[in-house]
Every structure is written in structure tokens, then in C-alpha cells.
N, C-alpha and C. Protein backbone atom coordinates (compact mmCIF):
# COMPACT_ATOMS: atom_id res chain seq x y z
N UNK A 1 15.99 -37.22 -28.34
CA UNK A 1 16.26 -36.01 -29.06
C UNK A 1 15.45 -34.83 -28.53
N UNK A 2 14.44 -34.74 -27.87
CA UNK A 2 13.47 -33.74 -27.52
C UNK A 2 14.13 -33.34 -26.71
N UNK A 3 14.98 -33.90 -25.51
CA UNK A 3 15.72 -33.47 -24.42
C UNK A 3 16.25 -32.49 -24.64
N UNK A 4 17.16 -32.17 -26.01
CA UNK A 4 18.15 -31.73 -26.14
C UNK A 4 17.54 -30.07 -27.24
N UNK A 5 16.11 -30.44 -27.62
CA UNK A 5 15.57 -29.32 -27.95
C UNK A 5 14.99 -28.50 -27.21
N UNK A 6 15.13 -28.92 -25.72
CA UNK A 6 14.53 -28.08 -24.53
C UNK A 6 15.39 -28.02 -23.40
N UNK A 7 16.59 -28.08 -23.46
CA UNK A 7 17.82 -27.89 -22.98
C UNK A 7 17.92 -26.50 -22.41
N UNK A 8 17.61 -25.78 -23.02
CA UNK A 8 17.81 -24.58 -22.96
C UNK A 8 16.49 -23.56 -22.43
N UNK A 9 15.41 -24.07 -22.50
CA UNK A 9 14.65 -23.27 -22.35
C UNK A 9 14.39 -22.70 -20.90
N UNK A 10 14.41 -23.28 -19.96
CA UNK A 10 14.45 -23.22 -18.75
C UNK A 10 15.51 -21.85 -18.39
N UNK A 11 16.68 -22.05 -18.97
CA UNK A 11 17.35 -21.12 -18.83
C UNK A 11 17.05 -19.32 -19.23
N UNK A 12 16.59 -19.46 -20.22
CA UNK A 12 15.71 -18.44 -21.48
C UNK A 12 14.69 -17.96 -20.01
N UNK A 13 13.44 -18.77 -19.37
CA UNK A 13 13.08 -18.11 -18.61
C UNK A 13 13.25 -17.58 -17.18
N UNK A 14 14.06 -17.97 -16.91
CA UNK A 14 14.72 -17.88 -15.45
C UNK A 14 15.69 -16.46 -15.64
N UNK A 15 15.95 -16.42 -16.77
CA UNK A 15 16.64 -14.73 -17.19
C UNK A 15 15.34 -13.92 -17.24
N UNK A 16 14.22 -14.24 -17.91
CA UNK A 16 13.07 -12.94 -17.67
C UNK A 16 12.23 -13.14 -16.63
N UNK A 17 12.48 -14.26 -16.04
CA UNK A 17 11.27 -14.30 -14.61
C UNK A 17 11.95 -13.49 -13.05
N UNK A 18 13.32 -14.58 -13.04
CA UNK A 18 14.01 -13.76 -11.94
C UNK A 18 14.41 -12.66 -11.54
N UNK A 19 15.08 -11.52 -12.75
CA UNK A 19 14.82 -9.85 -12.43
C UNK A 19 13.99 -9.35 -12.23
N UNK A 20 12.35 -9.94 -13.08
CA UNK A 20 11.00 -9.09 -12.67
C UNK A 20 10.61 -9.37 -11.02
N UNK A 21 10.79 -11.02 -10.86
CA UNK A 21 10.68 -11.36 -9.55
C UNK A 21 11.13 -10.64 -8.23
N UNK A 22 12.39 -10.14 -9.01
CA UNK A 22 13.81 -9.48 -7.42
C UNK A 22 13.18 -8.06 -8.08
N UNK A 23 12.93 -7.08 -8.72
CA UNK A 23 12.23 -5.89 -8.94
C UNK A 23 11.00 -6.29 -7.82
N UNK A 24 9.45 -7.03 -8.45
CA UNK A 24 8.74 -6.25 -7.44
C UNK A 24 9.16 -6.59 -6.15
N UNK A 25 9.56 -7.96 -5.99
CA UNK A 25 9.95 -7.54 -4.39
C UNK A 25 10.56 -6.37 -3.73
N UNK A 26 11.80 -6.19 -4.37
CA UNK A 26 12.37 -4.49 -3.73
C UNK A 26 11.43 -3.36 -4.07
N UNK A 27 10.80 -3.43 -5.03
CA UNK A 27 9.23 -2.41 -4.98
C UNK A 27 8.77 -2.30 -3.44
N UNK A 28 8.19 -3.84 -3.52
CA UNK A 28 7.21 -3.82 -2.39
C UNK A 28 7.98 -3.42 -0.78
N UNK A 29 8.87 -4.03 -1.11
CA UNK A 29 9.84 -3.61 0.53
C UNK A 29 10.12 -1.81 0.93
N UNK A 30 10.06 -1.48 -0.56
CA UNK A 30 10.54 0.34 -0.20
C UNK A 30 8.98 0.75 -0.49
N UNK A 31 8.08 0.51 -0.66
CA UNK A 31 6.53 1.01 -0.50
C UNK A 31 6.58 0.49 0.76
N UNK A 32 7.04 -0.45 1.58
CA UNK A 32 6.70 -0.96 3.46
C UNK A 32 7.19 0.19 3.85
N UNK A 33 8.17 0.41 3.30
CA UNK A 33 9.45 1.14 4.25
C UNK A 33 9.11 2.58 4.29
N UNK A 34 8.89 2.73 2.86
CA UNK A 34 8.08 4.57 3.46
C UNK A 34 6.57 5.08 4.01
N UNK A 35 5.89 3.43 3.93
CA UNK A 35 4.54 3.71 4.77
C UNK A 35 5.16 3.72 6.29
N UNK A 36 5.92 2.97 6.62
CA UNK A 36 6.57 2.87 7.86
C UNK A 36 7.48 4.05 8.13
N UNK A 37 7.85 4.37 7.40
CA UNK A 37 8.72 6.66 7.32
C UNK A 37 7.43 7.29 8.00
N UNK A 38 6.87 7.33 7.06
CA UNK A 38 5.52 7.77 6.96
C UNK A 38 4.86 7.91 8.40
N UNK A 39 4.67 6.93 8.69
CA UNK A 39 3.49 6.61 10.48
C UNK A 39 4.52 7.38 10.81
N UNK A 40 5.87 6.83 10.84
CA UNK A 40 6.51 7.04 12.31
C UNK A 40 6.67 8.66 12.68
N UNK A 41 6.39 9.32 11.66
CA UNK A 41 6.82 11.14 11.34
C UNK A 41 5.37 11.40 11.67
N UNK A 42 4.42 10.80 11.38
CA UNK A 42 2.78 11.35 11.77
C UNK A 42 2.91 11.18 13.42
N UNK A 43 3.23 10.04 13.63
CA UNK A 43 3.29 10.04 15.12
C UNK A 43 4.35 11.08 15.99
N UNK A 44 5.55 11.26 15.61
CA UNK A 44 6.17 12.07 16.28
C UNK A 44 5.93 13.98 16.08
N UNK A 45 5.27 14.07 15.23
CA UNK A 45 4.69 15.26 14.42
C UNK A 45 3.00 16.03 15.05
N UNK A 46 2.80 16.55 16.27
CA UNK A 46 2.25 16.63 16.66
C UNK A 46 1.04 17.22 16.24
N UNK A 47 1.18 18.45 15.16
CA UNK A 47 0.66 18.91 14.39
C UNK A 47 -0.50 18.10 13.45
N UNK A 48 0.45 16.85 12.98
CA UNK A 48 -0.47 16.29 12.10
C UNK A 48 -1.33 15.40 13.04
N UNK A 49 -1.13 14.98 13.94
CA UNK A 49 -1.57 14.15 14.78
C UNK A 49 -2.72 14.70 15.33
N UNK A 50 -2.88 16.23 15.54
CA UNK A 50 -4.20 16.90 15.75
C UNK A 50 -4.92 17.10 14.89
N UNK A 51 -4.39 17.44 13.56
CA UNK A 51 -5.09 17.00 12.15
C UNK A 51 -5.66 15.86 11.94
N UNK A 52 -5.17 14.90 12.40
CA UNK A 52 -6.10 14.06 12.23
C UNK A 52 -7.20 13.59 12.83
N UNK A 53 -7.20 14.41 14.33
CA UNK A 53 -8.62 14.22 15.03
C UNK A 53 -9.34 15.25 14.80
N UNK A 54 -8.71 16.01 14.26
CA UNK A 54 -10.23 17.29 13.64
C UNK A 54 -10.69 16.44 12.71
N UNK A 55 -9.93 15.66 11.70
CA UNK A 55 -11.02 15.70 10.24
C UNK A 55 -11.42 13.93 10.83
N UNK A 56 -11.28 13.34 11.85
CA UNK A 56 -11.92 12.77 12.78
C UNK A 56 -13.10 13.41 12.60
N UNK A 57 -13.13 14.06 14.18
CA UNK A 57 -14.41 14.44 14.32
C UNK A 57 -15.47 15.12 13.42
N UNK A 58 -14.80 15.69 11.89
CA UNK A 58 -15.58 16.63 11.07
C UNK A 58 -16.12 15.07 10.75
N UNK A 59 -15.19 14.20 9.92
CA UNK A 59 -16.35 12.84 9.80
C UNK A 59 -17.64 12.25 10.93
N UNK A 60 -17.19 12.34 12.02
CA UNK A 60 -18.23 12.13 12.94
C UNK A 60 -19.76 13.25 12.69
N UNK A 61 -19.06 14.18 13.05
CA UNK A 61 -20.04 15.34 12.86
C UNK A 61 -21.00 14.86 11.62
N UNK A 62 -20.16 14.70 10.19
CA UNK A 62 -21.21 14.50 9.06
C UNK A 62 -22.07 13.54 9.00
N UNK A 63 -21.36 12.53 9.97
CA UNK A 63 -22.13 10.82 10.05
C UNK A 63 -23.71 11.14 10.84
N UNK A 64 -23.24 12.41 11.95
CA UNK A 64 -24.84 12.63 12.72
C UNK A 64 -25.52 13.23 12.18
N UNK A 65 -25.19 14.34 11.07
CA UNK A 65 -26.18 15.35 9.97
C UNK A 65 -26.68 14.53 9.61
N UNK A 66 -25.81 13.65 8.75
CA UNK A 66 -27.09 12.55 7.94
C UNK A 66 -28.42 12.01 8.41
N UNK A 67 -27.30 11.36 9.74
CA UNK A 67 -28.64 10.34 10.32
C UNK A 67 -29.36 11.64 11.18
N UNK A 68 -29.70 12.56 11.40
CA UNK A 68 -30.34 13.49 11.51
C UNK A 68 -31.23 13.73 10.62
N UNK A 69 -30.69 13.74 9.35
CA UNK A 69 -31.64 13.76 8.09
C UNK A 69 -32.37 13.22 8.02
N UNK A 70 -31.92 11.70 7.89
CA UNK A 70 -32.69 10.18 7.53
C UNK A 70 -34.11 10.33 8.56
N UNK A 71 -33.32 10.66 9.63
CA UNK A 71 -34.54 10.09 10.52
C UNK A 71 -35.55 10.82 11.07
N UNK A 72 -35.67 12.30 10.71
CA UNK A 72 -36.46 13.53 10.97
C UNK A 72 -36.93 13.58 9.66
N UNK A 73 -37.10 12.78 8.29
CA UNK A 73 -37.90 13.20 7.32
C UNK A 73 -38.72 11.95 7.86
């Protein structure tokens, strides 16, 4: 008799597990897909591509102030 009081349940969760399941996956595939938009427009985008070695080097620059600091007190 227990069989037949749990007949069903399996079914009950496979309706709320499997849509959340197939949601985040297609989440996660279109967050790949526009980090991957994303690079591929930084890379062909020359502009930003020099932007990013200025604030490069402004990080470099701040990394030697410091240790300039540190090590002259």
C-alpha cells in the first residue's frame, strides 16, 4: 500500500525541479554568451583596448607610490 501513496510524488517534483533546472542553465549560457559579445567588441574596438592599458599602467604607477612609501619611511 505505501507504493501507491508515493506514486505520484516523483512526478510533483520533476514539474518544480526541471523548469528551475532548464532556467538556470539558459541563464548561465546567455551570461557566457554576452561575456563572449563582450571580449570580442573590446578586442576589435581599439579605443577601449587603449583604455585598458592606461588604467593598466595608472595601476602600475600606484603599485610603485606605495612601495615607494613603504620603503622610504
Amino acid at each position: 500500500m505505501k507504493s501507491k501513496c508515493h506514486k505520484g510524488s516523483f512526478t510533483i517534483e520533476a514539474t518544480l525541479l526541471v523548469p528551475l533546472f532548464v532556467f538556470i542553465t539558459m541563464a548561465a549560457l546567455r551570461i557566457g554568451i554576452d561575456f563572449f559579445q563582450a571580449s570580442a567588441t573590446r578586442e576589435s574596438c581599439p579605443e577601449l583596448k587603449e583604455l585598458d592599458i592606461v588604467m593598466e599602467f595608472y595601476n602600475y604607477q600606484a603599485v610603485e607610490e606605495i612601495g615607494r612609501e613603504i620603503f622610504d619611511d
